[in-house]
Structure formats: C-alpha cells, structure tokens
C-alpha atoms as a PDB file:
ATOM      1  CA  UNK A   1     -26.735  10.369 -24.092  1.00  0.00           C
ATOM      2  CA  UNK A   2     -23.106  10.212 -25.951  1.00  0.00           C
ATOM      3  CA  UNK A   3     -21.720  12.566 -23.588  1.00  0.00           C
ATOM      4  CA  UNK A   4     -23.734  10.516 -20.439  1.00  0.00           C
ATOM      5  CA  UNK A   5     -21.566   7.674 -21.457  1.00  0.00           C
ATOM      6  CA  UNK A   6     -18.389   9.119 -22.218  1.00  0.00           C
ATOM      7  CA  UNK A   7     -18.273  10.999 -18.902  1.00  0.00           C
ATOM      8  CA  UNK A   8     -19.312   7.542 -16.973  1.00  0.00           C
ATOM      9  CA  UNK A   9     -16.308   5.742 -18.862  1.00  0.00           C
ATOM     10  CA  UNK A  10     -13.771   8.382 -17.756  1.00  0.00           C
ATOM     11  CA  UNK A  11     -14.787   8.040 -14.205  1.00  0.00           C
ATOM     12  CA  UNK A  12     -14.712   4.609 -14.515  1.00  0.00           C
ATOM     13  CA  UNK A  13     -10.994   4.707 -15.936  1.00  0.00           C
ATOM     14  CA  UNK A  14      -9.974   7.217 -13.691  1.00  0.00           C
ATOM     15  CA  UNK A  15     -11.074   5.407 -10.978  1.00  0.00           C
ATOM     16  CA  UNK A  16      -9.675   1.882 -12.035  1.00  0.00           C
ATOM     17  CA  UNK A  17      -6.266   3.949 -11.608  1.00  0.00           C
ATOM     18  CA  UNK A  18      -6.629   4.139  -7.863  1.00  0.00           C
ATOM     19  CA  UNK A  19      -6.811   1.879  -4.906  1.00  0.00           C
ATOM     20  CA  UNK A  20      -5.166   0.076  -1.869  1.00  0.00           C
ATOM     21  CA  UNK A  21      -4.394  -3.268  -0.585  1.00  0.00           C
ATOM     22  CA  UNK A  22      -4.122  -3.789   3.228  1.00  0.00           C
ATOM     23  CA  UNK A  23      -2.721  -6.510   5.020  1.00  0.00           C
ATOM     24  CA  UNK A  24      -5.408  -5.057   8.002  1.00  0.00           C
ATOM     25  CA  UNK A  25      -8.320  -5.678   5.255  1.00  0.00           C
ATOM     26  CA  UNK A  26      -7.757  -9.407   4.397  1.00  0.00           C
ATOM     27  CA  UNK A  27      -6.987  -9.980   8.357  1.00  0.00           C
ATOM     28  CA  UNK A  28      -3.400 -10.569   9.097  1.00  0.00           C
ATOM     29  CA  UNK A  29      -0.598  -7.893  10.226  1.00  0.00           C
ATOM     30  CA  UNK A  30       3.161  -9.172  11.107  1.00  0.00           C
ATOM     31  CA  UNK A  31       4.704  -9.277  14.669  1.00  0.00           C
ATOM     32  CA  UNK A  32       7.937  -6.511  13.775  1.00  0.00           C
ATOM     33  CA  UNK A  33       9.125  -4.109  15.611  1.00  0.00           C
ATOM     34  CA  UNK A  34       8.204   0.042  14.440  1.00  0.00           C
ATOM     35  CA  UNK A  35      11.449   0.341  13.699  1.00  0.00           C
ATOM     36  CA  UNK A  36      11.629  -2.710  11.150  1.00  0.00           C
ATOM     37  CA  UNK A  37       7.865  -1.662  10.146  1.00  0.00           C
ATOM     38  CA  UNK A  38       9.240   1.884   9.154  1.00  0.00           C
ATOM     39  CA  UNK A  39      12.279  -0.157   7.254  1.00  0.00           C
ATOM     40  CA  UNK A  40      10.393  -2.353   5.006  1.00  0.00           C
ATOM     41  CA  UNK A  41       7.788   0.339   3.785  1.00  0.00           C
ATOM     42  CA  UNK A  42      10.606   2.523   3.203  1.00  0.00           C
ATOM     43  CA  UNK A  43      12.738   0.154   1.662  1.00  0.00           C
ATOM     44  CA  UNK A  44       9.757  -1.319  -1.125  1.00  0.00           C
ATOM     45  CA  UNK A  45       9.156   2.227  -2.146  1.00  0.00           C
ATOM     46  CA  UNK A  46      12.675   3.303  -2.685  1.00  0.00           C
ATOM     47  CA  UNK A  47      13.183   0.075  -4.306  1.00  0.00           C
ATOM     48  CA  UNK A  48      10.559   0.934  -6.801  1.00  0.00           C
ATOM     49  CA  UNK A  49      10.522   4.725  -6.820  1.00  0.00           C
ATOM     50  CA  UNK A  50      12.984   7.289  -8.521  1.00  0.00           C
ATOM     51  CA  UNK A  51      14.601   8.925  -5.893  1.00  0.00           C
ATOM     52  CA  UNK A  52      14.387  12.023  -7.261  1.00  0.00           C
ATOM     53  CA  UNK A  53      10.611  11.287  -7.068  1.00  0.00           C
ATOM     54  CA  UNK A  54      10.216  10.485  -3.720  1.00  0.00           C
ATOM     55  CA  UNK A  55       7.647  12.132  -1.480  1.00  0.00           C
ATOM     56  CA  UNK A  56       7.907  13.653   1.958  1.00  0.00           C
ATOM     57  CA  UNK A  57       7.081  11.013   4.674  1.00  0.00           C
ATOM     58  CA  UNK A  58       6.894   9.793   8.100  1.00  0.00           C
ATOM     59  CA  UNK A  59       8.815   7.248  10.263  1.00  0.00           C
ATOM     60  CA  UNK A  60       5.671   4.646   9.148  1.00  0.00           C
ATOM     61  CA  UNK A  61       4.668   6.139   5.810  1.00  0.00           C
ATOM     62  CA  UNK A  62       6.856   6.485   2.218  1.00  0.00           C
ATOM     63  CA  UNK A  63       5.690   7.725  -0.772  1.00  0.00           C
ATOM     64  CA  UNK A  64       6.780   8.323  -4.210  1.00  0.00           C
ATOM     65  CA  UNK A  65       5.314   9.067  -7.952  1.00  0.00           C
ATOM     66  CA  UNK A  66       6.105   7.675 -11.478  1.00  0.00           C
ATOM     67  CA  UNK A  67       5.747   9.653 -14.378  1.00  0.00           C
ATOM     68  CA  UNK A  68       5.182   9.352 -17.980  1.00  0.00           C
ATOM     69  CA  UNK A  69       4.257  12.183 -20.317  1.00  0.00           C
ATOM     70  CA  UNK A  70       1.010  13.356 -18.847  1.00  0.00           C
ATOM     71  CA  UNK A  71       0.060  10.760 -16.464  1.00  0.00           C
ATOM     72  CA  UNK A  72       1.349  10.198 -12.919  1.00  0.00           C
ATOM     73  CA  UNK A  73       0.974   7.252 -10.295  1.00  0.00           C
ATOM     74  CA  UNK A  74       1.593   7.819  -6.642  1.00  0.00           C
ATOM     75  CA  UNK A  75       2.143   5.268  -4.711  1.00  0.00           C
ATOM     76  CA  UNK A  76       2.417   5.192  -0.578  1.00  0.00           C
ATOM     77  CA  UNK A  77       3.019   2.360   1.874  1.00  0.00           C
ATOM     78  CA  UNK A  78       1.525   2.643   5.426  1.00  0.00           C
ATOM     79  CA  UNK A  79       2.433   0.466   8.412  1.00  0.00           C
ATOM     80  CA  UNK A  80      -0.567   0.557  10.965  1.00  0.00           C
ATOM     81  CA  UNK A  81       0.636  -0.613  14.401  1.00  0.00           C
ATOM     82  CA  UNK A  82      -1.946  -3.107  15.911  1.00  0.00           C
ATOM     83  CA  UNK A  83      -0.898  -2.449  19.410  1.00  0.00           C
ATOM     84  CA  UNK A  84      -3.021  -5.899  21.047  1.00  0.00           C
ATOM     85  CA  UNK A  85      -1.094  -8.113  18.846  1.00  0.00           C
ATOM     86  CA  UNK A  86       2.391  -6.240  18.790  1.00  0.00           C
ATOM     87  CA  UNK A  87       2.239  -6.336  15.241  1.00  0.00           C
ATOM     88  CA  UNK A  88       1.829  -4.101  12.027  1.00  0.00           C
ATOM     89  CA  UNK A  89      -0.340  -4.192   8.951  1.00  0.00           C
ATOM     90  CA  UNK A  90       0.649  -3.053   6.071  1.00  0.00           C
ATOM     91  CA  UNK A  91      -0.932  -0.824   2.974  1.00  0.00           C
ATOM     92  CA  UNK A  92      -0.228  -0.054  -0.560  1.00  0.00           C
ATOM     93  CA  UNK A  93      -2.289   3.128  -1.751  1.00  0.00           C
ATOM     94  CA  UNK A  94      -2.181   4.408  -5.238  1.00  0.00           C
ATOM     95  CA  UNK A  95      -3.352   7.065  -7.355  1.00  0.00           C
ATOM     96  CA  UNK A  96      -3.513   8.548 -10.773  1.00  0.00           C
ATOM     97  CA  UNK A  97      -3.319   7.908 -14.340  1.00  0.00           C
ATOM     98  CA  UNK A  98      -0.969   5.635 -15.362  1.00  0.00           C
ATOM     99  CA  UNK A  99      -2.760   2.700 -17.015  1.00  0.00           C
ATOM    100  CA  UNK A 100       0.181   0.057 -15.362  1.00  0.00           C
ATOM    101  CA  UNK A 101      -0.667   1.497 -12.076  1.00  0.00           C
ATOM    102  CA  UNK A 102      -3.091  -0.664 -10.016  1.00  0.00           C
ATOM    103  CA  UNK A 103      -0.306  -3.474 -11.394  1.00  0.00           C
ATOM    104  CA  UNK A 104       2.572  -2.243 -10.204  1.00  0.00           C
ATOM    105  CA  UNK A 105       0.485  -1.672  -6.588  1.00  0.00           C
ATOM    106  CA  UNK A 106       0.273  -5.011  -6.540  1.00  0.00           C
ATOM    107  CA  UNK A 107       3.162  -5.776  -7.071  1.00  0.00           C
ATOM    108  CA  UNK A 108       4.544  -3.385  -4.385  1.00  0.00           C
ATOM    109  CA  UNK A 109       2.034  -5.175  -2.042  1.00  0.00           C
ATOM    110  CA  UNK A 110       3.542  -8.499  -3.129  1.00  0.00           C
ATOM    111  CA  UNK A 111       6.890  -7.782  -2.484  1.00  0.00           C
ATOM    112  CA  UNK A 112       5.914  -6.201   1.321  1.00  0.00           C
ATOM    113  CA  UNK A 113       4.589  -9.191   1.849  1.00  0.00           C
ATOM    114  CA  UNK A 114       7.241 -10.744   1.024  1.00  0.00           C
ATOM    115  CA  UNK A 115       9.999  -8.998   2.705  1.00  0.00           C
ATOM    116  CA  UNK A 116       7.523  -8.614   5.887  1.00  0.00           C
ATOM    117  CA  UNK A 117       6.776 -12.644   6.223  1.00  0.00           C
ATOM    118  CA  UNK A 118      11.192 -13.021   6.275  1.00  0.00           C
ATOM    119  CA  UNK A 119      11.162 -10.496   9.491  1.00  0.00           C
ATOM    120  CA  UNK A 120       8.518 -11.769  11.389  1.00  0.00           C
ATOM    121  CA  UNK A 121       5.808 -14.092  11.847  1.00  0.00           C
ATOM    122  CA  UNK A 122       2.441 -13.732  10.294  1.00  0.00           C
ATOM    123  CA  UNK A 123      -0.394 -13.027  13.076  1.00  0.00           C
ATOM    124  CA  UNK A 124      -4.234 -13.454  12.735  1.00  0.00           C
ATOM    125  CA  UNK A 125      -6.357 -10.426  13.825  1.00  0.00           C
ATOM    126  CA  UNK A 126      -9.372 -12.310  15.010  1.00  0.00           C
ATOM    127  CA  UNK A 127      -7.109 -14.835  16.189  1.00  0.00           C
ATOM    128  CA  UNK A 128      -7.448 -13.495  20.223  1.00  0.00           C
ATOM    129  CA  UNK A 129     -10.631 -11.880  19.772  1.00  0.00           C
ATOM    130  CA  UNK A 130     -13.300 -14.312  21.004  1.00  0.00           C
ATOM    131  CA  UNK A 131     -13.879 -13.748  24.091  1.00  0.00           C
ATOM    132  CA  UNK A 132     -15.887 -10.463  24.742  1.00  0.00           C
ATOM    133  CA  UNK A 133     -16.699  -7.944  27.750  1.00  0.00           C
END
C-alpha cells in the first residue's frame, strides 16, 4: 500500500509540472497579422529562454528549456491562426520537472497577453457564430 501511494504522488508531481494555457481555450484570439503572430511568440520565449537553450521551431512555434541540476522545463508558444476571424490564439505548453515551472508558464502566458493586446485588438470566438447552416 506504501508503494501504491508513493507511486500515485510521483505521478501526481510529475504531472503538476506540465500543462498549457490557450488563449483558443478561454475564447478569445487577437486580430495580428502571421507575421506579427510569429514575432510575439518568438519574442516571449527568447525573452525568457537562454539562447543557448533554445529549441528548433517554426515560423508560428518557439521553444526553449531551463535547466537546473537534474530537472528541466520546456516551454513552447504556439500561435493558431483562426482563419474566420483573421486572428490568432495563442498557447503556452510546458513540460518537466522543475518545481517553478507551471509558474513561470504563466507568467509567459501573461506577458503574451500582454504584448498581443498592444498589437491588436482582442476578438471573441463565439462572437460571429450564431447563426447556423
């Protein structure tokens, strides 16, 4: 029964080290161009990542780690177009083992968010979705 438990509290730790927070989830995205999309997730990573620790990407996608001892935290920032709306969302994954990790997520969300809503309005997803076919 020990061993029950102390397998169930290491997946629960592990798994309290991982997550994401999407614009697209809590229903908003922001009317930018791709180009300033692929700018801002670029720039909050790079602002907040080693660049000796940054990750292969795409024009829409950065990614970079922190490291400490044993544990690592990657991070990545998505822009997902949402063509109807000429807008992006944006997304903050993480992953790993770094106990400050789901913190400094959010606080890589926060600051998107922040740089996103001085480049472009804020749009609604349901906003132009009531009428239906």
């Amino acid at each position: 029964m020990k061993s029950l438990f102390s397998l169930l509290l290491a997946c629960t730790l592990l798994n309290a080290c991982s997550g994401t927070h999407s614009t697209i989830k809590e229903g908003y995205a922001y009317q930018v161009t791709e180009d300033q999309a692929a700018v801002l997730v670029d720039s909050v990573i790079r602002s907040n990542i080693a660049n000796d620790r940054m990750l292969p990407g795409s024009k829409l996608v950065a990614s970079g780690y922190d490291r400490s001892i044993i544990d690592t935290q990657t991070y990545t920032a998505t822009a997902i177009a949402v063509p109807r709306l000429s807008a992006f969302g944006f997304e903050i994954q993480h992953k790993g083992t770094m106990f400050n990790g789901p913190a400094k997520a959010k606080r890589l969300y926060r600051i998107l968010n922040e740089r996103a809503v001085l480049a472009a309005p804020r749009v609604l997803l349901n906003a132009s979705s009531s009428s239906h076919h």
